[in-house]
Protein backbone atom coordinates (compact mmCIF):
# COMPACT_ATOMS: atom_id res chain seq x y z
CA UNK A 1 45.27 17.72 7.58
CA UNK A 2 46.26 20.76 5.97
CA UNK A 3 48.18 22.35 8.81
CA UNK A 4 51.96 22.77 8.19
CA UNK A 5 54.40 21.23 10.58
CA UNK A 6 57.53 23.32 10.87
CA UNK A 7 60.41 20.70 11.95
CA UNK A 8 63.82 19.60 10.39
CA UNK A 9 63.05 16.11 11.01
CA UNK A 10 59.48 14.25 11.04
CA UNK A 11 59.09 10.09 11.43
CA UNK A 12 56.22 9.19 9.14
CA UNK A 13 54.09 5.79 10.61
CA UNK A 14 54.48 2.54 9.64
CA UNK A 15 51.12 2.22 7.21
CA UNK A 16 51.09 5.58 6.29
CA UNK A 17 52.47 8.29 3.44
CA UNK A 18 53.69 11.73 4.31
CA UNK A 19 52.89 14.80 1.66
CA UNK A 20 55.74 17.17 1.68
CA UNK A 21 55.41 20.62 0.22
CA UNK A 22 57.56 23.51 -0.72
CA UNK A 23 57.22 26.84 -0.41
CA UNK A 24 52.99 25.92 -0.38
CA UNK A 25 53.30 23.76 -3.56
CA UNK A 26 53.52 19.86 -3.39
CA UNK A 27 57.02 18.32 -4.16
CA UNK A 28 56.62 14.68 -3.08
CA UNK A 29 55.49 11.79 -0.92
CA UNK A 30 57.67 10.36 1.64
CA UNK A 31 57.27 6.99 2.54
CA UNK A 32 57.20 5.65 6.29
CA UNK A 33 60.61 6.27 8.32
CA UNK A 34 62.43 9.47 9.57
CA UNK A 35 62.65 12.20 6.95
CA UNK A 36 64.96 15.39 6.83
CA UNK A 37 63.23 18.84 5.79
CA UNK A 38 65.06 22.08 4.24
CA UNK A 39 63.04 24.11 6.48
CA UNK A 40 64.98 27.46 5.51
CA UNK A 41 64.36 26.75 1.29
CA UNK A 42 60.75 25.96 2.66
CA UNK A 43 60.03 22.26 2.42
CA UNK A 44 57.73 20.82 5.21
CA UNK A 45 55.99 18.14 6.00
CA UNK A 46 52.35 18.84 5.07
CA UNK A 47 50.32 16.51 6.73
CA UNK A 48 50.61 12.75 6.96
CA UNK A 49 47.37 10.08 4.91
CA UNK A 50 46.69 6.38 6.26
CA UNK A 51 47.47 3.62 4.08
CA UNK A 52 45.10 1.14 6.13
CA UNK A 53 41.79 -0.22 4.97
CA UNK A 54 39.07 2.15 6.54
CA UNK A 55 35.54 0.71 6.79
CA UNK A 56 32.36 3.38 6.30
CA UNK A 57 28.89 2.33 7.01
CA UNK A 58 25.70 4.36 5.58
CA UNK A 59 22.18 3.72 5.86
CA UNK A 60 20.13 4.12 3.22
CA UNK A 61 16.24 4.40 3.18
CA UNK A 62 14.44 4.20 -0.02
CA UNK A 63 11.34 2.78 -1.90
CA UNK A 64 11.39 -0.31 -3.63
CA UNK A 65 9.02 -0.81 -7.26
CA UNK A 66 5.72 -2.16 -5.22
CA UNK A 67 5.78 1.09 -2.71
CA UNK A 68 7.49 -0.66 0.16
CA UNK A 69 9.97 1.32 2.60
CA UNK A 70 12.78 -0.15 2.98
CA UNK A 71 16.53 0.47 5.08
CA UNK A 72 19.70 -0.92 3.26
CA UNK A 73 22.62 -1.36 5.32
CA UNK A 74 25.84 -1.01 3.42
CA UNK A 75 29.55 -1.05 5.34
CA UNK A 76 32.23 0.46 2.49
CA UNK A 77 35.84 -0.70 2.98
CA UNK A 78 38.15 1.48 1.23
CA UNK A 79 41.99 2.97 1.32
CA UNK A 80 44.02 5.16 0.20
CA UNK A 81 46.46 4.45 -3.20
CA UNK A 82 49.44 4.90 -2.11
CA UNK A 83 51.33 6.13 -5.27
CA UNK A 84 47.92 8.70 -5.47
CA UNK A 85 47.91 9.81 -1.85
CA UNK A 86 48.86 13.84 -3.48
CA UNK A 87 45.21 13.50 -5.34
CA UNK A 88 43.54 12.14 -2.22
CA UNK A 89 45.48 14.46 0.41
CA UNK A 90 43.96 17.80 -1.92
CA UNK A 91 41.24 16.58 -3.87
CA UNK A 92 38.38 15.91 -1.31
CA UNK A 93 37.30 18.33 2.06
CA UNK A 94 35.80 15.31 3.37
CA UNK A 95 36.14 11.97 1.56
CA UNK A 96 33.42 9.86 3.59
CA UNK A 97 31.02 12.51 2.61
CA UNK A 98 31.41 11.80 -0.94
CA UNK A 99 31.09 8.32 -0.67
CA UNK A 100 28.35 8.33 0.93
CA UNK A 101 26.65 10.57 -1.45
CA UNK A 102 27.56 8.27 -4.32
CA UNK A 103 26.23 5.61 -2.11
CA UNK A 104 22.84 6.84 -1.85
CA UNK A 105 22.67 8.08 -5.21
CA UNK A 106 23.16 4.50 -6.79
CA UNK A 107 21.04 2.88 -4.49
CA UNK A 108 18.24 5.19 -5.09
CA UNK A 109 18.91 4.61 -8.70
CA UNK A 110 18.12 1.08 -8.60
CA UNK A 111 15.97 -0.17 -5.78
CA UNK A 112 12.97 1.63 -6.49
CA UNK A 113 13.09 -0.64 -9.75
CA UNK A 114 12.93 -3.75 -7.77
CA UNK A 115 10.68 -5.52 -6.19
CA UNK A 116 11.49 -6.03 -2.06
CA UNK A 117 11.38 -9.79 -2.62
CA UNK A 118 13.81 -8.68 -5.63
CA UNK A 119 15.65 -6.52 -3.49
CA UNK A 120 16.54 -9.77 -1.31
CA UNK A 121 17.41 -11.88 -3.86
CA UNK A 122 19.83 -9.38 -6.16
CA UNK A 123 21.62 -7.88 -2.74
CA UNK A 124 24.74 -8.34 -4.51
CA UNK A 125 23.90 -7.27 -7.74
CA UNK A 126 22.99 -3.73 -6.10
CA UNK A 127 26.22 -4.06 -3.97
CA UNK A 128 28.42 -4.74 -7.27
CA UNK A 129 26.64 -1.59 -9.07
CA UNK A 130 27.35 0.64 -6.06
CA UNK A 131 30.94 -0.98 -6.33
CA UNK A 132 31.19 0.38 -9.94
CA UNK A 133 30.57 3.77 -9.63
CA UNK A 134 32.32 4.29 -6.32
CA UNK A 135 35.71 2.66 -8.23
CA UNK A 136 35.11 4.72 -11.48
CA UNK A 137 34.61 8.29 -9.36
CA UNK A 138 36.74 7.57 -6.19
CA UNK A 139 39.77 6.00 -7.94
CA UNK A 140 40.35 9.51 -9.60
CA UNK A 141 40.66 11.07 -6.07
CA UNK A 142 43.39 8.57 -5.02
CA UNK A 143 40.95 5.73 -3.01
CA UNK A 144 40.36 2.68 -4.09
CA UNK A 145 37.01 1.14 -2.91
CA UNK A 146 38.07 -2.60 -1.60
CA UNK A 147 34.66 -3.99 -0.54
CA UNK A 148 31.00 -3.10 -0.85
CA UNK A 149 29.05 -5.34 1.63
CA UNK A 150 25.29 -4.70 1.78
CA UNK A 151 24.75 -5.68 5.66
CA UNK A 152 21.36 -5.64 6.05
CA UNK A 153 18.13 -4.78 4.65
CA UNK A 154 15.15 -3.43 6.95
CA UNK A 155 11.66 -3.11 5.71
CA UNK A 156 9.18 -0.96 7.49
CA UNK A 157 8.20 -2.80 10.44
CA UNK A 158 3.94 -3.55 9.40
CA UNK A 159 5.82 -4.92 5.94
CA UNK A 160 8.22 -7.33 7.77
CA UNK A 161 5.02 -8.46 10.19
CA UNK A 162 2.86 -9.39 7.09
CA UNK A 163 5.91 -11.32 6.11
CA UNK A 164 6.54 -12.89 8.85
CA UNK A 165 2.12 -13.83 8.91
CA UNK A 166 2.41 -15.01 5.19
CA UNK A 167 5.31 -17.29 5.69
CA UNK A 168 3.63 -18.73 9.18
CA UNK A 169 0.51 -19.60 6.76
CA UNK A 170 2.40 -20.99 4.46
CA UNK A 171 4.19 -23.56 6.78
CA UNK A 172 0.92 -24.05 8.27
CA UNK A 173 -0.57 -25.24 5.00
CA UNK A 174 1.94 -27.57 3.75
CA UNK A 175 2.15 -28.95 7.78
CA UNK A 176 -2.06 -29.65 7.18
CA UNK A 177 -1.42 -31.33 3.61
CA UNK A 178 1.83 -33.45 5.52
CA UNK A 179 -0.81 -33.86 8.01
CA UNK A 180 -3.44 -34.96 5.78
CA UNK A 181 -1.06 -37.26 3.73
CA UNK A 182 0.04 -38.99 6.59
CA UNK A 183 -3.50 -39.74 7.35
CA UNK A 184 -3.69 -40.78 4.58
CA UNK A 185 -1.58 -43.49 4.75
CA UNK A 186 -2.67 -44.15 8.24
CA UNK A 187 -6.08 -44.81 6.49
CA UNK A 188 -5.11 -47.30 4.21
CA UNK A 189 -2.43 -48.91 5.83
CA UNK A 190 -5.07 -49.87 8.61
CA UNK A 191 -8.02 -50.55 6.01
CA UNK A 192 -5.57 -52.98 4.50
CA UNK A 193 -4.71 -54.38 8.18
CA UNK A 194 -8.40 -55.17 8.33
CA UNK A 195 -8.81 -56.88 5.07
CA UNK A 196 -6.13 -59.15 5.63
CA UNK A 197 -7.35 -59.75 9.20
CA UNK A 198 -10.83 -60.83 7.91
CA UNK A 199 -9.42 -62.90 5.39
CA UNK A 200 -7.20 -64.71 7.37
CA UNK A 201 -9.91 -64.73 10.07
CA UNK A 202 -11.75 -66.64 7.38
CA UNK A 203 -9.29 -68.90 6.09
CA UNK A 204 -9.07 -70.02 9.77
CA UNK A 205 -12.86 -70.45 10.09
CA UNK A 206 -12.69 -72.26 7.34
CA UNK A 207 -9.88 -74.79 8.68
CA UNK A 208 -11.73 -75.38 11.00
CA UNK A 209 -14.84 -76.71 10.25
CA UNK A 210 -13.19 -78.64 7.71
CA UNK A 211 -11.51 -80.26 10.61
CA UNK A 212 -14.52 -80.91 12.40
CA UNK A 213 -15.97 -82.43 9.92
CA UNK A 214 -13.66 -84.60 9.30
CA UNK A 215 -12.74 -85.44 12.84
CA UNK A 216 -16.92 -86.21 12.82
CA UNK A 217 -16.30 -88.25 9.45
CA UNK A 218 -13.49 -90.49 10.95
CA UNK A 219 -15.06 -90.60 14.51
CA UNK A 220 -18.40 -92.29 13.24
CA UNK A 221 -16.48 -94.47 10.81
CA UNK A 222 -14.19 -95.85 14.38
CA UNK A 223 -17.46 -96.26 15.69
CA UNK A 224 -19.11 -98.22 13.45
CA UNK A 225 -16.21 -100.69 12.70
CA UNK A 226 -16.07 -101.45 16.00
CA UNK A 227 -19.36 -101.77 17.73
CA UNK A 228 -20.65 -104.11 15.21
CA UNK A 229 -24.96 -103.08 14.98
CA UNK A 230 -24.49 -99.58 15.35
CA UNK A 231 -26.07 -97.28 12.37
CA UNK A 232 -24.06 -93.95 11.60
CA UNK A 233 -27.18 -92.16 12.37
CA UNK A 234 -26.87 -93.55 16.58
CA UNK A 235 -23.41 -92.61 15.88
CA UNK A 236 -23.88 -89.12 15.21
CA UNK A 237 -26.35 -88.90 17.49
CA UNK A 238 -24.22 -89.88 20.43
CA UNK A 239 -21.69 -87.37 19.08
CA UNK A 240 -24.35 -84.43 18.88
CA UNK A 241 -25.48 -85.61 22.32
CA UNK A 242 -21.58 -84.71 23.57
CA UNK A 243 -21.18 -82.13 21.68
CA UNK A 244 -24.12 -80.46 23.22
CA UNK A 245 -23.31 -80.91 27.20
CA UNK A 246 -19.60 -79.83 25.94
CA UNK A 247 -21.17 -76.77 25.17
CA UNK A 248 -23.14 -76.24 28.02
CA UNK A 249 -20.22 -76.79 29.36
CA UNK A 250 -18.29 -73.46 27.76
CA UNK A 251 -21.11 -71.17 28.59
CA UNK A 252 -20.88 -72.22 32.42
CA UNK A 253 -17.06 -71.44 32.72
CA UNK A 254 -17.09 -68.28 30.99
CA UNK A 255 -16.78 -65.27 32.74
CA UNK A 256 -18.00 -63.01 30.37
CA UNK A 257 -21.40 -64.51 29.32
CA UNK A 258 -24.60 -63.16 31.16
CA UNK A 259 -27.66 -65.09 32.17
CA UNK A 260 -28.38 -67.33 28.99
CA UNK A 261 -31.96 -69.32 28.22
CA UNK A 262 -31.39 -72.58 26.23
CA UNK A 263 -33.91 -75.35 26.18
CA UNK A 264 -32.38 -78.29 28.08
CA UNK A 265 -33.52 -82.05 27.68
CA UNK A 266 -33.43 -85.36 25.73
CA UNK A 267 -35.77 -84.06 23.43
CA UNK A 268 -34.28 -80.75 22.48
CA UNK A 269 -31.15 -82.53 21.56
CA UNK A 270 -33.25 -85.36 19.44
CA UNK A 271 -34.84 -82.03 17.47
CA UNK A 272 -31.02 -79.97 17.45
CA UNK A 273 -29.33 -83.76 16.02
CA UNK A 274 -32.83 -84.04 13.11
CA UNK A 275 -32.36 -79.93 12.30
CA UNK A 276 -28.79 -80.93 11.24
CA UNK A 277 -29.50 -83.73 9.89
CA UNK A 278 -32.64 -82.13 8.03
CA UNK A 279 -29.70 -79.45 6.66
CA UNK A 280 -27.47 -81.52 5.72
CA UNK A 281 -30.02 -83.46 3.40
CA UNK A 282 -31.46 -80.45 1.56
CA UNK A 283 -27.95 -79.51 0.62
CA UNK A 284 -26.77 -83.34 -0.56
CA UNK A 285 -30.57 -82.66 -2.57
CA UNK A 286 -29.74 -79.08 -3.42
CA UNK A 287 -26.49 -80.22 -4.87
CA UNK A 288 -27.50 -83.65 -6.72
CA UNK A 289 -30.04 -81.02 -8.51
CA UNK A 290 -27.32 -78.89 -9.85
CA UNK A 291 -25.26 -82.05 -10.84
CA UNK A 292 -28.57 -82.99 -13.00
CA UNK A 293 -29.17 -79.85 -14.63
C-alpha cells in the first residue's frame, strides 16, 4: 500500500479512491477514472483504498458471570469514508488488527458480567456496545463500522450437553402433566359415561316392569269380563303358569347359558304363583301401615 507507482497516467477503479502524494507528502485524493501525474515536480500516485463494504469475522472466547466458557461469533462489516481515505490510507499498519482488538476488548468487558442464559438473551445489546466503541475509535482513522452481527455463540461443549439434558427434562415433565391431564379427563369423561349408563339402564328397568304390570293388570281384567266365574286369583294363576314355561322356554334357546337346575312341576309353579302372591300382600300390608301411622 505504501509503494510508489512512478507513471504519468494511472486509472483508479470504479469503488475505489486513489491517494496522490508529492514529493513524499500527501496532496490529494483522486476519485475513480484516469488521472494525469507531474511525475518530474514529483506527484505520484501513492497507492489506491477500497470504497466497498469489507466484512471481518473474530472469535472471541471468554467467561461469562456463573464461570461458563463460552465462544462468541461476531462478523464486522465496515468501509472506508471516502472523504477520510488520507487518515485511513496512513493512520493504521493493519486496520483488521485493530478492530479486532477493540472487539475483544469490549466483549471481555461485558460478558463476564452476564449470565450465559443472559448472554443469549442481550446478544444485541453486546453487539450494539461493541458497535459503539468501534464507531467512536475507528471513525477517527477514516472507517466507518456499518454492521456488528454477533453470529453465534458456543458454550463449552459439557455446558451445551447439560442444556440440552435440562431442556429434554423439562419437555418431559410438562408431556407427563399433559399426560396426566388428559387422563384425567379420560377418567371422568368415562365415570360420567357410566353414571348415565346406569341411570338410564334404570329408568329402562323401571319402564318396564311398570309395563308388565300393567299389561298383567289389563290382561286379568279381559279375562275376567269375559269368562264370566273366573276369580282374578285363577287368572293370575294361568298367567304365572305361562309365564313360567315362557321362561323355560328362554333358557333352552340360549346359547350362552350352561347346565341349569330348576324344579319343574304343577306344584312348583302353585308355590312360585303363592310366593308372589304372599309378596305382594305384605307390601299392600306394609303400605296400609304407613298410611295409618
Amino acid at each position: 500500500m505504501g509503494n510508489a507507482y512512478c507513471v504519468l497516467c494511472a486509472c483508479v477503479d470504479q469503488a475505489s479512491v486513489g491517494v496522490v502524494e508529492r514529493w513524499g507528502r500527501f496532496d490529494r485524493l483522486a476519485q475513480p477514472g484516469l488521472h494525469c501525474f507531474n511525475f518530474p515536480g514529483g506527484e505520484y500516485l501513492a497507492g489506491v483504498l477500497s470504497t466497498r463494504i469489507q466484512s471481518l469475522d473474530v472469535k472471541i472466547e471468554t467467561k461469562t458471570k456463573d464461570n461458563v466458557f463460552v465462544q462468541l461469533h461476531c462478523s464486522i462489516q465496515y468501509r472506508v469514508i471516502k472523504e477520510n481515505a488520507d487518515d485511513a490510507f496512513y493512520e493504521l499498519q493493519n486496520p483488521e488488527e485493530q478492530i479486532q482488538a477493540y472487539v475483544f476488548d469490549v466483549v471481555r468487558a461485558h460478558v463476564p458480567r452476564m449470565t450465559l442464559d443472559e448472554v443469549f438473551e442481550q446478544k444485541s445489546d453486546v453487539a450494539q456496545a461493541v458497535s459503539e466503541e468501534l464507531e467512536k475509535v475507528m471513525g477517527a482513522y477514516g472507517y466507518n463500522i456499518e454492521h456488528i452481527l454477533m453470529v453465534d455463540i458456543i458454550p463449552d461443549p459439557s455446558v451445551r450437553k447439560a442444556m440440552n439434558e435440562i431442556n429434554a427434562a423439562q419437555r418431559m415433565q410438562l408431556a407427563s402433566v399433559y399426560k396426566g391431564e388428559a387422563e384425567k379427563i379420560l377418567q371422568v369423561k368415562k365415570a360420567e359415561a357410566e353414571a348415565e349408563a346406569k341411570y338410564l339402564g334404570g329408568v329402562g328397568v323401571a319402564r318396564q316392569r311398570q309395563a308388565i304390570t300393567d299389561g298383567l293388570r289389563e290382561n286379568i281384567l279381559n279375562f275376567s269380563d269375559k269368562i264370566e266365574g273366573t276369580s282374578a286369583k285363577e287368572v293370575m294363576d294361568l298367567i304365572m303358569i305361562t309365564q313360567y314355561f315362557d321362561t323355560i322356554k328362554d333358557l333352552g334357546n340360549s346359547s350362552k347359558n350352561t347346565t341349569v337346575f330348576i324344579p319343574h312341576g304343577p306344584g312348583h309353579v302353585r308355590d312360585i304363583g303363592e310366593q308372589i302372591r304372599n309378596g305382594m300382600m305384605q307390601g299392600a300390608s306394609a303400605q296400609l301401615i304407613d298410611i295409618d301411622q
